[in-house]
PDB file of N, CA and C in Angstrom:
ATOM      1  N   UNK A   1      90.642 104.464 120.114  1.00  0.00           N
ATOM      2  CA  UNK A   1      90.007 105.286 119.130  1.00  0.00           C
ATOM      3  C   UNK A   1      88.978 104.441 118.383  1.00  0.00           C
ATOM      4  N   UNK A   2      88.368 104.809 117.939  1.00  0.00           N
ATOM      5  CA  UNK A   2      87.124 104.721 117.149  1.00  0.00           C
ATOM      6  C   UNK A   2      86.918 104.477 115.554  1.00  0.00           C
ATOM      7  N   UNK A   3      86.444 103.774 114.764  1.00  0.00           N
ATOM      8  CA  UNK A   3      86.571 103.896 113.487  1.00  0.00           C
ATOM      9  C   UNK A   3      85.583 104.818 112.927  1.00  0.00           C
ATOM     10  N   UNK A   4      85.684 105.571 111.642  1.00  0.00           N
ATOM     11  CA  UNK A   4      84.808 106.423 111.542  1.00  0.00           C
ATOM     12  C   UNK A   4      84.403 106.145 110.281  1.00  0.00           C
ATOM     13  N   UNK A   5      82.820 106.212 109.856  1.00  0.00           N
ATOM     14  CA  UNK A   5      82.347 106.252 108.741  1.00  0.00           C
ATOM     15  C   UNK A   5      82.737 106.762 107.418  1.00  0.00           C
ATOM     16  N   UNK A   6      83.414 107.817 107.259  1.00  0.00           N
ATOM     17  CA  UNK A   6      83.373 108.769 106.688  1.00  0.00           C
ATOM     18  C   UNK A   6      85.165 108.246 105.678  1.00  0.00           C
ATOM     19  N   UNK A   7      84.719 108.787 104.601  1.00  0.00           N
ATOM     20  CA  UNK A   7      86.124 108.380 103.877  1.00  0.00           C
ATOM     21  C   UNK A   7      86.283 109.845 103.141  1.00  0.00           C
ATOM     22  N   UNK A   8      88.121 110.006 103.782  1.00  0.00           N
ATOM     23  CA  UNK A   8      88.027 111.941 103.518  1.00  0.00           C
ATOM     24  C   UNK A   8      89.158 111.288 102.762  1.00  0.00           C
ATOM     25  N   UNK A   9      88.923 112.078 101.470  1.00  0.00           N
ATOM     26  CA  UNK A   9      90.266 111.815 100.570  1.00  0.00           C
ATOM     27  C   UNK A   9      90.951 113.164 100.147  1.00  0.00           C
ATOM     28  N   UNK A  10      92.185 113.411 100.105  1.00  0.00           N
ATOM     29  CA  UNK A  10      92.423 114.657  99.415  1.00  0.00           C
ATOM     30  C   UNK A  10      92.970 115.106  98.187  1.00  0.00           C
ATOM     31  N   UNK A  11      94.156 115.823  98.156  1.00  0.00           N
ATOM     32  CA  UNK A  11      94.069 115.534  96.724  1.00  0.00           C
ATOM     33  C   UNK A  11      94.870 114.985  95.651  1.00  0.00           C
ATOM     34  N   UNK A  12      94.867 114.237  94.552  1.00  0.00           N
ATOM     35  CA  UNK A  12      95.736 113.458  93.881  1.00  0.00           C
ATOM     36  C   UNK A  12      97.276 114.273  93.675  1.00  0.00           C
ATOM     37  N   UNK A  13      98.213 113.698  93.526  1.00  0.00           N
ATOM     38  CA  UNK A  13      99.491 114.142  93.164  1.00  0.00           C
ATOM     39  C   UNK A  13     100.235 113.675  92.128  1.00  0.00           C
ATOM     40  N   UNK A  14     100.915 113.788  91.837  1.00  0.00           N
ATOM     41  CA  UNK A  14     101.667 112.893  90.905  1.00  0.00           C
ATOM     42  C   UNK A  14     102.992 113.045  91.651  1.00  0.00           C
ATOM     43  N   UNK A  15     103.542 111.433  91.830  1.00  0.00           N
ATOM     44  CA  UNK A  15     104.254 111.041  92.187  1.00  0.00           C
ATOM     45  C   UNK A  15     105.806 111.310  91.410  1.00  0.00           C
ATOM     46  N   UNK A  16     107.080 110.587  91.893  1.00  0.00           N
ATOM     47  CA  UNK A  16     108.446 110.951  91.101  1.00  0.00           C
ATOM     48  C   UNK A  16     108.229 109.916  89.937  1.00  0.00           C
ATOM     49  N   UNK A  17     107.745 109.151  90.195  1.00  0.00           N
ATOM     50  CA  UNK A  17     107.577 107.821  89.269  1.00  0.00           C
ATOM     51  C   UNK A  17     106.290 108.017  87.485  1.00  0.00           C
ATOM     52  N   UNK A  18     106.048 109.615  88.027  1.00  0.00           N
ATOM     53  CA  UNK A  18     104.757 109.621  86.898  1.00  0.00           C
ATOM     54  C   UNK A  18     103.272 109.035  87.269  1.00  0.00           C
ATOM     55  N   UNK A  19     103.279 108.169  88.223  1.00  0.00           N
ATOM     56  CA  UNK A  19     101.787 107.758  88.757  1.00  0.00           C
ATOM     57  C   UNK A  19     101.073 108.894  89.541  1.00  0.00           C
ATOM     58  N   UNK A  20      99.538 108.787  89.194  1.00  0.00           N
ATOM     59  CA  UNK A  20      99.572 109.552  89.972  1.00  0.00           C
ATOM     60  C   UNK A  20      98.292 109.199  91.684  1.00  0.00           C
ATOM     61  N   UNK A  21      98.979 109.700  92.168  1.00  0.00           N
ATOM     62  CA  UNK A  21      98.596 109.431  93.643  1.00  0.00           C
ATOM     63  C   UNK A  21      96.938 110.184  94.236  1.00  0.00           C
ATOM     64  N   UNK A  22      96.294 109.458  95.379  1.00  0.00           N
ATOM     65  CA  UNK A  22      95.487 109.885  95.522  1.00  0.00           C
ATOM     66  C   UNK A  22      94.884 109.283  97.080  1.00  0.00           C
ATOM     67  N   UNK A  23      94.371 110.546  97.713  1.00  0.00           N
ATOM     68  CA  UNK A  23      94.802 110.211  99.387  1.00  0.00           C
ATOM     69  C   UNK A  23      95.293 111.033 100.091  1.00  0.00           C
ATOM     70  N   UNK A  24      95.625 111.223 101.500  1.00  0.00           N
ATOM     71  CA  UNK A  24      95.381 109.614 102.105  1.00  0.00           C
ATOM     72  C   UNK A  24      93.348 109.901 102.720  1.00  0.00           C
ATOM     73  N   UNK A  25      93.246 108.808 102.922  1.00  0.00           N
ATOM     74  CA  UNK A  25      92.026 108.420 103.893  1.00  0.00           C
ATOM     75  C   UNK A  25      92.833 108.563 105.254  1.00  0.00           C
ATOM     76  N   UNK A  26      91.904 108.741 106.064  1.00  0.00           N
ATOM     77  CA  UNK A  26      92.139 108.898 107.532  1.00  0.00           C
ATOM     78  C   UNK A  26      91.123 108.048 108.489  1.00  0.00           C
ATOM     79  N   UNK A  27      91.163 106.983 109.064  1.00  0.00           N
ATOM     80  CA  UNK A  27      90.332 106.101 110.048  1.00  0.00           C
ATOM     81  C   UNK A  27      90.983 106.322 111.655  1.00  0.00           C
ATOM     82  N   UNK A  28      90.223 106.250 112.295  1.00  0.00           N
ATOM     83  CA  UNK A  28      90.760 105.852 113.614  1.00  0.00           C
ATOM     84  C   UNK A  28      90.543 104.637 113.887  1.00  0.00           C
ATOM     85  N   UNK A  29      91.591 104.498 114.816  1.00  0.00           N
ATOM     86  CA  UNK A  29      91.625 102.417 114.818  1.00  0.00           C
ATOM     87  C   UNK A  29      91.811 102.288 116.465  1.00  0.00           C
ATOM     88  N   UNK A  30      91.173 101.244 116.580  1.00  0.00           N
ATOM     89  CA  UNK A  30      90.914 100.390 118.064  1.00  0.00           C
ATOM     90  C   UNK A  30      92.684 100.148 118.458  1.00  0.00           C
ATOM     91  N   UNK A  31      93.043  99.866 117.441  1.00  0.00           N
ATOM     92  CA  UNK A  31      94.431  99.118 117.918  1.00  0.00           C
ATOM     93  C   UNK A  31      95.553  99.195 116.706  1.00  0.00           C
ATOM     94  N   UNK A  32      97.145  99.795 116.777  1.00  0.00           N
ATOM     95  CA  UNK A  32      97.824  99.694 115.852  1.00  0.00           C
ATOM     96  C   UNK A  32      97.933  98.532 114.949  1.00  0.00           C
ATOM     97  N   UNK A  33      98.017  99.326 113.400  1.00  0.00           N
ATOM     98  CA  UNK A  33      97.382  97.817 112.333  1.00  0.00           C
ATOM     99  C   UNK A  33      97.934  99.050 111.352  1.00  0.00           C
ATOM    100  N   UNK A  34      99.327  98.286 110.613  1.00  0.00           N
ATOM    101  CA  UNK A  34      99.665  99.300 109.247  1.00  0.00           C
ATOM    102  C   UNK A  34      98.827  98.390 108.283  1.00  0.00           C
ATOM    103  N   UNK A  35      98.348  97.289 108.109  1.00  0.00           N
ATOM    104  CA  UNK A  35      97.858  96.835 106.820  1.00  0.00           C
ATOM    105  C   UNK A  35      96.660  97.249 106.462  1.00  0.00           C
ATOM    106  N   UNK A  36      96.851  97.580 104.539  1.00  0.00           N
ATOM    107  CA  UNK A  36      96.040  98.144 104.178  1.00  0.00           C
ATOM    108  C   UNK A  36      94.562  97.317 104.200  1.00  0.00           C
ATOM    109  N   UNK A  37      93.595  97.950 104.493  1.00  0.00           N
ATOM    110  CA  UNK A  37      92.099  97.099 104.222  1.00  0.00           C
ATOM    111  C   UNK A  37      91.429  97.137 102.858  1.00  0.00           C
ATOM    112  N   UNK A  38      91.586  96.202 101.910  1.00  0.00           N
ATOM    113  CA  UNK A  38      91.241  95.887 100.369  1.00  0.00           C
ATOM    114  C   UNK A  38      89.734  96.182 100.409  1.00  0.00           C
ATOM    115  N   UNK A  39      89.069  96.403 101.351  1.00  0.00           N
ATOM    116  CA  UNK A  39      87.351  96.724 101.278  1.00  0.00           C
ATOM    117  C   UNK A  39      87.446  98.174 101.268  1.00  0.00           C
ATOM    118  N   UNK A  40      88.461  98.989 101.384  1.00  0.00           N
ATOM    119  CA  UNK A  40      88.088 100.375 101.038  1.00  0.00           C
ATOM    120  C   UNK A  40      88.625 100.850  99.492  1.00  0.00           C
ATOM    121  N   UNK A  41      88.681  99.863  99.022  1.00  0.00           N
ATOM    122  CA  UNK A  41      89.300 100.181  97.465  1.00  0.00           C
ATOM    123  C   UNK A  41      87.970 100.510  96.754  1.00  0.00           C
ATOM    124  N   UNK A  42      86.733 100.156  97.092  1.00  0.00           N
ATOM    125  CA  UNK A  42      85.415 100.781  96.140  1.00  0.00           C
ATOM    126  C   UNK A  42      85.406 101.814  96.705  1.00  0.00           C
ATOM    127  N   UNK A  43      85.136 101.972  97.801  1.00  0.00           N
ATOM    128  CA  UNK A  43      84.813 103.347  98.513  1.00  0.00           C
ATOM    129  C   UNK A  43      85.535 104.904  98.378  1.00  0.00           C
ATOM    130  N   UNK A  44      87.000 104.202  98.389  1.00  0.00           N
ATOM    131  CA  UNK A  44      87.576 105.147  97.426  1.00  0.00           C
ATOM    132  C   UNK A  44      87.825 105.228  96.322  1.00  0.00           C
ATOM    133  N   UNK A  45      87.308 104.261  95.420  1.00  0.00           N
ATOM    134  CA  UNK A  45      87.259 104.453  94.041  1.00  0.00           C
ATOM    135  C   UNK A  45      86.246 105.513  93.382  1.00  0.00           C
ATOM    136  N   UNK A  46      84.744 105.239  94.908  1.00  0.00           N
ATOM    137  CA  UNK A  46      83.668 106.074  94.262  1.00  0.00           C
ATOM    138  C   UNK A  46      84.519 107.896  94.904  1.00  0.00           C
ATOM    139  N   UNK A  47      85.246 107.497  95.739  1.00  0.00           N
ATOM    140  CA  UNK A  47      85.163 109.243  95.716  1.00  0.00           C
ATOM    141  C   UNK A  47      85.931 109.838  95.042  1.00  0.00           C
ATOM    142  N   UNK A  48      86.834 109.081  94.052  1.00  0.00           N
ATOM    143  CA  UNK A  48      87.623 109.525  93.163  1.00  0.00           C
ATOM    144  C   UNK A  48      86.910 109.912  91.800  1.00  0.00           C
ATOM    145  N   UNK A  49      86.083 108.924  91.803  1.00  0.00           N
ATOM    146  CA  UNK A  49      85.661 108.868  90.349  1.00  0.00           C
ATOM    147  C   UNK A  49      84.135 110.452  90.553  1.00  0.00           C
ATOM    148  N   UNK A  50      84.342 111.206  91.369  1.00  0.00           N
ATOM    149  CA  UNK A  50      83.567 111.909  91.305  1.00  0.00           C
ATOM    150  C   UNK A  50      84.626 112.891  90.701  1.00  0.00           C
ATOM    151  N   UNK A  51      85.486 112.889  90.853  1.00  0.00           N
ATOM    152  CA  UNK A  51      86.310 113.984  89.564  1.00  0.00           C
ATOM    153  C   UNK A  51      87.442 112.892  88.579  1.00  0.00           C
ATOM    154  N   UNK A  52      87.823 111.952  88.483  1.00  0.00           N
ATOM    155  CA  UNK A  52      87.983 111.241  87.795  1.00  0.00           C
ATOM    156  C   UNK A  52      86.850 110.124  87.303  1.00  0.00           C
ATOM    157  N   UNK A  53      85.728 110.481  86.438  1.00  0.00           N
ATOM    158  CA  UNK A  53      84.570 109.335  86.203  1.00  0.00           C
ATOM    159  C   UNK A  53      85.051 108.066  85.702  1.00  0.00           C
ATOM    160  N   UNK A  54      86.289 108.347  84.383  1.00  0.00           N
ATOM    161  CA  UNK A  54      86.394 106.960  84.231  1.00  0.00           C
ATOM    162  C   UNK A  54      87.100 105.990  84.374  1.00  0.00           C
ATOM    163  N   UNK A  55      87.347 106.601  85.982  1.00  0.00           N
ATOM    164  CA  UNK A  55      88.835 105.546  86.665  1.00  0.00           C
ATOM    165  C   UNK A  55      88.070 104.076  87.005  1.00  0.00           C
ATOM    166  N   UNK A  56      89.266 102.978  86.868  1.00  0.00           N
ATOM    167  CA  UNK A  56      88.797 101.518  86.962  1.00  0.00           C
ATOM    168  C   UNK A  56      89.160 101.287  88.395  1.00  0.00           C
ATOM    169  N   UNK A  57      88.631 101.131  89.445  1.00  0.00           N
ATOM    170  CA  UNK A  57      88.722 100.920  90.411  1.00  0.00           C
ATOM    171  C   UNK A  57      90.299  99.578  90.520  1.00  0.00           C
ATOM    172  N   UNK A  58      90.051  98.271  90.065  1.00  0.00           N
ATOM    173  CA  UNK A  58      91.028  97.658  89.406  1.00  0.00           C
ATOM    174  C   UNK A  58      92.131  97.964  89.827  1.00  0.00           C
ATOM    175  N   UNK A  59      92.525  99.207  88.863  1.00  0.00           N
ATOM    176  CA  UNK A  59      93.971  99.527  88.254  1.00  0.00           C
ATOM    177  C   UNK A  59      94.196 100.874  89.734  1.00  0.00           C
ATOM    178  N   UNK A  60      93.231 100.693  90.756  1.00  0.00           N
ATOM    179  CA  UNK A  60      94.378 101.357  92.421  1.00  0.00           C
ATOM    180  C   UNK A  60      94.724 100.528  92.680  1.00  0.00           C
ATOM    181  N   UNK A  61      96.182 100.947  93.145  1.00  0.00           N
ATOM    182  CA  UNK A  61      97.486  99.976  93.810  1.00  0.00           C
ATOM    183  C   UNK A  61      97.725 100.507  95.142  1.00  0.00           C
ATOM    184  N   UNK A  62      97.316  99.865  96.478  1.00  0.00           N
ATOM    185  CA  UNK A  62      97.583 100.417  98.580  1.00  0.00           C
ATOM    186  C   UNK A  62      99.266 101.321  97.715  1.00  0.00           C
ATOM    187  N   UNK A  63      99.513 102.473  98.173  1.00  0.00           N
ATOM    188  CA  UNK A  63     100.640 102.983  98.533  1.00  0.00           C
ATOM    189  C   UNK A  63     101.696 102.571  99.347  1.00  0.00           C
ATOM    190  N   UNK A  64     100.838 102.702 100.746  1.00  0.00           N
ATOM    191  CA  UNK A  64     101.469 102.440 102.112  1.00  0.00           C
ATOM    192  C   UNK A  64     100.400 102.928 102.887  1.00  0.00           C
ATOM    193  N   UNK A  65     100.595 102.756 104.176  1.00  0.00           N
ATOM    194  CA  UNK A  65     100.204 102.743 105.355  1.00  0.00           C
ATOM    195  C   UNK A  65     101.316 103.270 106.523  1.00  0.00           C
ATOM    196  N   UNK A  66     100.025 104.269 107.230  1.00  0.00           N
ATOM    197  CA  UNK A  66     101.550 105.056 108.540  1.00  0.00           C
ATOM    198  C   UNK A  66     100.293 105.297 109.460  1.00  0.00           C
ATOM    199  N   UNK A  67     100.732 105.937 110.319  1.00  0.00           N
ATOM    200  CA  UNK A  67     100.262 106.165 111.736  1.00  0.00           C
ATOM    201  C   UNK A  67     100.099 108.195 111.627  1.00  0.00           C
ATOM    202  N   UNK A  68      99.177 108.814 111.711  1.00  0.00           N
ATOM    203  CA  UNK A  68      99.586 110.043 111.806  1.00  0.00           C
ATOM    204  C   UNK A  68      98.898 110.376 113.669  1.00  0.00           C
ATOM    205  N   UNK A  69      99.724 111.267 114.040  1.00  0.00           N
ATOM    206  CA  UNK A  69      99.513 112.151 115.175  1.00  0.00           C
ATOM    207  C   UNK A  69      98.839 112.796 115.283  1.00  0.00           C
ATOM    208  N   UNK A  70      97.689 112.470 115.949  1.00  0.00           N
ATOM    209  CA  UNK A  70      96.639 113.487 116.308  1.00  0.00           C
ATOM    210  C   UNK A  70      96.271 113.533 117.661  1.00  0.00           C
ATOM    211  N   UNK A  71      95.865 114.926 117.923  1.00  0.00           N
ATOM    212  CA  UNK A  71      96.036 115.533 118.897  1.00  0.00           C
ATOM    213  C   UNK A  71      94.162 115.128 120.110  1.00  0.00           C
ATOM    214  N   UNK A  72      93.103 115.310 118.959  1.00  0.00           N
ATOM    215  CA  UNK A  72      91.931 114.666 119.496  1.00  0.00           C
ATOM    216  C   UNK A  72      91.571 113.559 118.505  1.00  0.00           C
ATOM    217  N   UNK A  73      90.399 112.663 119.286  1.00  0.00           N
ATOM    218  CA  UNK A  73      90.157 111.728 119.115  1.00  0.00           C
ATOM    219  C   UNK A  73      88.360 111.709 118.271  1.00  0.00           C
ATOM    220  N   UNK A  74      88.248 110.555 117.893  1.00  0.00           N
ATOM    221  CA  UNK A  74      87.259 110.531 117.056  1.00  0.00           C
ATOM    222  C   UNK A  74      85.838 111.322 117.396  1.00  0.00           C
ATOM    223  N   UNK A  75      85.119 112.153 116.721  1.00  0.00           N
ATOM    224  CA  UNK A  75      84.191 112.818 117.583  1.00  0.00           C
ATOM    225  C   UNK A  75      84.466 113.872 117.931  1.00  0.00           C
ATOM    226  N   UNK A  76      85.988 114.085 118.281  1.00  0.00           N
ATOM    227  CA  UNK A  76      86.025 115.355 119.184  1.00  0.00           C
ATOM    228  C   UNK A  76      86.484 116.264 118.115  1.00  0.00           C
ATOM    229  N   UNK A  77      86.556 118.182 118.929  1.00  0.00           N
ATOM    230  CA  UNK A  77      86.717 119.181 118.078  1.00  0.00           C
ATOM    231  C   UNK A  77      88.520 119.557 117.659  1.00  0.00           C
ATOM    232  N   UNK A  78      88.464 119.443 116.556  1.00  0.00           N
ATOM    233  CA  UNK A  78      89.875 119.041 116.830  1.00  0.00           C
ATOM    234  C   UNK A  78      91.046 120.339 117.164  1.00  0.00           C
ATOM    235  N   UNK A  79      91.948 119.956 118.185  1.00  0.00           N
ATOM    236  CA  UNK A  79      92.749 120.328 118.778  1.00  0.00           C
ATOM    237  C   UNK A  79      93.689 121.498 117.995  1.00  0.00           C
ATOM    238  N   UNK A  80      94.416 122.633 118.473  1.00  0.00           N
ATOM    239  CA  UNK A  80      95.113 123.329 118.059  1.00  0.00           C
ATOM    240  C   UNK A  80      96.622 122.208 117.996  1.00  0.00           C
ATOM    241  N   UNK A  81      97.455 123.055 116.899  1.00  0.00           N
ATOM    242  CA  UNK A  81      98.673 122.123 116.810  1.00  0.00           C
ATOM    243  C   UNK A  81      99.994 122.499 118.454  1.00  0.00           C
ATOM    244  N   UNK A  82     101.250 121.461 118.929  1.00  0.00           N
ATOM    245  CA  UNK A  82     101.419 121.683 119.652  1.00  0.00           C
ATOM    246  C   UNK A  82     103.072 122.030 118.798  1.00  0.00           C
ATOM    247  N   UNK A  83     103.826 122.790 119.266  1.00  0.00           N
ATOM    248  CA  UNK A  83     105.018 123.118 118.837  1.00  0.00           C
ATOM    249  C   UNK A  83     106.086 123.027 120.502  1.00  0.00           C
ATOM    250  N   UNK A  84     106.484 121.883 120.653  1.00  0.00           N
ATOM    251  CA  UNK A  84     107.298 121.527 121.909  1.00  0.00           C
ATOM    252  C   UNK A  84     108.904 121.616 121.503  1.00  0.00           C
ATOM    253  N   UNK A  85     109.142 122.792 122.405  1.00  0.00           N
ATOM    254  CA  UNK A  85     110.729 123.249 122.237  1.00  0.00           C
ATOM    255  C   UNK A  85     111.572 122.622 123.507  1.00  0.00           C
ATOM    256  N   UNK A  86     113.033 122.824 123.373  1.00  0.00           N
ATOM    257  CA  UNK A  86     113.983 122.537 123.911  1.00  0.00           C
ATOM    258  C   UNK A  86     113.679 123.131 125.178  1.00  0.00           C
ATOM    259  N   UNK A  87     113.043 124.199 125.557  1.00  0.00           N
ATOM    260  CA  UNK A  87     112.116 124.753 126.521  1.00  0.00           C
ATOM    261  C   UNK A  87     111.347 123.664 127.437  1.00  0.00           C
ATOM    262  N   UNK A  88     110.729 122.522 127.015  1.00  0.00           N
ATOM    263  CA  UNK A  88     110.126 121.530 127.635  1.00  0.00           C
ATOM    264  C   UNK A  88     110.395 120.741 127.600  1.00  0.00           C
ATOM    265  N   UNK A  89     111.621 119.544 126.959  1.00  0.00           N
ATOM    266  CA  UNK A  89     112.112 118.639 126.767  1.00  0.00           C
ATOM    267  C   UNK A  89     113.697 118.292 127.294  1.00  0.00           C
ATOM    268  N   UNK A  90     113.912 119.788 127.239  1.00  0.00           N
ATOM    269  CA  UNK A  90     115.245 119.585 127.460  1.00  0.00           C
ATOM    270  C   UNK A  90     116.498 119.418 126.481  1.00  0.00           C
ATOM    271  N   UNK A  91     116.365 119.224 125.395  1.00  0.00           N
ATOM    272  CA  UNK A  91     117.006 118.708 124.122  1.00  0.00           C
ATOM    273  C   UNK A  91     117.462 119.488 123.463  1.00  0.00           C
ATOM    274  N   UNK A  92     118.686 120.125 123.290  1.00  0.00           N
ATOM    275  CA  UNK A  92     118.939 120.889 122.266  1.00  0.00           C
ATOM    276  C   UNK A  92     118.944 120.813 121.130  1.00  0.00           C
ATOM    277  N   UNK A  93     118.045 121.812 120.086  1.00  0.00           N
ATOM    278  CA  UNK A  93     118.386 121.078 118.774  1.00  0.00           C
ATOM    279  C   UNK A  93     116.638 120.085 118.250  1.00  0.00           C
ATOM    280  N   UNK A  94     116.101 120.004 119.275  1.00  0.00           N
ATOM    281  CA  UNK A  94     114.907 119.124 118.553  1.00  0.00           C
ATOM    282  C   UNK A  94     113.654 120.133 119.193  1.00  0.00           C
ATOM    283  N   UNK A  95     113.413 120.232 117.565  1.00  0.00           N
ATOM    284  CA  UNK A  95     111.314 120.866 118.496  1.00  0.00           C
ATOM    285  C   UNK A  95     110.725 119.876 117.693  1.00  0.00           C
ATOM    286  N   UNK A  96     109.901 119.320 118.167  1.00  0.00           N
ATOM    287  CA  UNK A  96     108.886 118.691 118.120  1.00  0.00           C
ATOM    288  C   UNK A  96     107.315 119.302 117.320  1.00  0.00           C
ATOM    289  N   UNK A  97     106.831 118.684 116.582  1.00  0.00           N
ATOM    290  CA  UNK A  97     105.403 119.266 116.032  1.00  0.00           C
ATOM    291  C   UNK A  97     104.834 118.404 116.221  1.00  0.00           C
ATOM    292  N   UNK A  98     103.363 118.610 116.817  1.00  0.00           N
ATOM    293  CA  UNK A  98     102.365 117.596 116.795  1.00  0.00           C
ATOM    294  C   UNK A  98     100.970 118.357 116.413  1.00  0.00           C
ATOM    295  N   UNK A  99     100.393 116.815 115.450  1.00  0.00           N
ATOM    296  CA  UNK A  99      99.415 117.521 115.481  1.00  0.00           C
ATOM    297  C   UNK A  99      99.126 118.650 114.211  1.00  0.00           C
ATOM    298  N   UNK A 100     100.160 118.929 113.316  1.00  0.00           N
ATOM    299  CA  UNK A 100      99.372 119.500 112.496  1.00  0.00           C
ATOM    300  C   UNK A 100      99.033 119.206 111.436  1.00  0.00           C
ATOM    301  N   UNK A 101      97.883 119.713 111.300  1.00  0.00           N
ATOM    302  CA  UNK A 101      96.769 119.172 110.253  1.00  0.00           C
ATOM    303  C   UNK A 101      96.445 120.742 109.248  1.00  0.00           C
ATOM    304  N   UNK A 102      95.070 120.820 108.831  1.00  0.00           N
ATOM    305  CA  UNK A 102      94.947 121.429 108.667  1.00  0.00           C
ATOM    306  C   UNK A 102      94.410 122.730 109.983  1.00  0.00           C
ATOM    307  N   UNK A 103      94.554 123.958 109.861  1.00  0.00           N
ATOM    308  CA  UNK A 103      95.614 124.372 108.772  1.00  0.00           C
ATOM    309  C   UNK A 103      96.407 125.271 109.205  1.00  0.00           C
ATOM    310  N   UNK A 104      97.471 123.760 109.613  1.00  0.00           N
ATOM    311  CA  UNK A 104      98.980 123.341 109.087  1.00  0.00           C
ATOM    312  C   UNK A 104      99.485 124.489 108.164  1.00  0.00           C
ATOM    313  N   UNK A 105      99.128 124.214 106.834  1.00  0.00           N
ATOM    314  CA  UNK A 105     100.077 124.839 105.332  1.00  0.00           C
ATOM    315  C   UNK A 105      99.627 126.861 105.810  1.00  0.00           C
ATOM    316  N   UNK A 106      98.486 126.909 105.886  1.00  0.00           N
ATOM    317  CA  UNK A 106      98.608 128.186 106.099  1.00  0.00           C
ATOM    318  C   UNK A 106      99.247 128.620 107.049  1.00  0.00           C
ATOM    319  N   UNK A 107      99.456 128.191 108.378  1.00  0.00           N
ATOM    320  CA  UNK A 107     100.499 128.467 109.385  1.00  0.00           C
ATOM    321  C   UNK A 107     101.956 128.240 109.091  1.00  0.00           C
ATOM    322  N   UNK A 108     101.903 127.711 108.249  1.00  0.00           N
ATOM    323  CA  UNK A 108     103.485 127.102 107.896  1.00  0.00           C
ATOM    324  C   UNK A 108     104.776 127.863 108.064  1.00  0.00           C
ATOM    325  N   UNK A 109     104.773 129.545 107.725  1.00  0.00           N
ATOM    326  CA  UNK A 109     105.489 130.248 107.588  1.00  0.00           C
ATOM    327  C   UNK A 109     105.764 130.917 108.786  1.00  0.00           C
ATOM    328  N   UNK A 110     104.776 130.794 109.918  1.00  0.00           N
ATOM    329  CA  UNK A 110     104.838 131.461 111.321  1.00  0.00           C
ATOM    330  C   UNK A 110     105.228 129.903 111.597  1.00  0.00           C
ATOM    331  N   UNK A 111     105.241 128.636 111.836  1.00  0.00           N
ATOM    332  CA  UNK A 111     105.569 127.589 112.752  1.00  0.00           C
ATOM    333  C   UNK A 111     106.982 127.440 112.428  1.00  0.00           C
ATOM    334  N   UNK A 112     106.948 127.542 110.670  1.00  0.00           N
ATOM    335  CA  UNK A 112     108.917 127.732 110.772  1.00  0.00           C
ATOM    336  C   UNK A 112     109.627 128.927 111.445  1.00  0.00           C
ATOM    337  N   UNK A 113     108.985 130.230 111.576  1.00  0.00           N
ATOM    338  CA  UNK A 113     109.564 131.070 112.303  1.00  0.00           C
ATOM    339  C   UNK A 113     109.609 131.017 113.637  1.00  0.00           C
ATOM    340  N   UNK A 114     108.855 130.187 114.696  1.00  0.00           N
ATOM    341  CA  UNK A 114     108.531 129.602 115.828  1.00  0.00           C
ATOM    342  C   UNK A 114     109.650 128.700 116.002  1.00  0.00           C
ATOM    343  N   UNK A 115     110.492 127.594 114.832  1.00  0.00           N
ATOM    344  CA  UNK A 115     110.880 126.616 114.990  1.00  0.00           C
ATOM    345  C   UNK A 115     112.482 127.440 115.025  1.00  0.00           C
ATOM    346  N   UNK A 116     112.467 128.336 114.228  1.00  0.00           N
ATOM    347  CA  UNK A 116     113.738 128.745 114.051  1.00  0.00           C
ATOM    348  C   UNK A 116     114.252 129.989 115.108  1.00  0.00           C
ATOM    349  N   UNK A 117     113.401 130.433 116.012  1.00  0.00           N
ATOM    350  CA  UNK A 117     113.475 130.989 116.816  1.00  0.00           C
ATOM    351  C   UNK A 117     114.237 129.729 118.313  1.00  0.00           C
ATOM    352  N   UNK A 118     113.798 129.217 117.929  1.00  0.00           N
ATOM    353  CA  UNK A 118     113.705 127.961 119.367  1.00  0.00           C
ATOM    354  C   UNK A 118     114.814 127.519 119.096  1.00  0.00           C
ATOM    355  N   UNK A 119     115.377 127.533 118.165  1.00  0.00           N
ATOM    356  CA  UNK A 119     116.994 126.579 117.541  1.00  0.00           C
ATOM    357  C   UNK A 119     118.050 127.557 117.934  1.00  0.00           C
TER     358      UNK A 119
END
């Protein structure tokens, strides 16, 4: 995969702890790498501070770092989500989701009825 220009942030939360959260960014990477890269701390500071103006870049703390599942690759149009049942795996008891993104949340209520059908 490919790295991509573009820094997509979404939207802040507030965490159990009272902080509040903001993220994630999404890159594609040449090669698995959970560590965070300290050169995107301006970059997302500026896209924060377009609705937070007088955040101190500073005072962001990396969260974490994960791997998400996606279905196409950098460039490409991206893929419908895949819902793999006991039907193709063999497994009783496990469906599988891949792949969803947006929009994930608006489907949400038909993929749990999909999931609970399959169980």
């Amino acid at each position: 995969m490919h790295s991509i220009d573009t820094l997509i942030i979404g939207a802040g939360a507030l965490g159990l702890a009272g902080q509040l959260r903001f993220g994630p960014d999404v890159r594609y990477l040449d090669a698995l790498d959970y560590r965070v890269d300290e050169q995107l701390r301006e970059p997302f500071a500026t896209a924060i501070q377009r609705y937070f103006p007088g955040l101190d870049p500073a005072r962001l703390q990396p969260g974490y770092s994960g791997v998400r599942a996606k279905l196409s690759g950098a460039g490409e149009p991206p893929a419908d989500f895949v819902i793999q049942t006991p039907a193709a795996h063999g497994l009783q008891g496990l469906v599988n989701l891949f792949g969803i993104e947006s929009p994930g949340l608006t489907a949400s209520l038909a993929i749990a009825e999909k999931v609970a059908a399959a169980l």
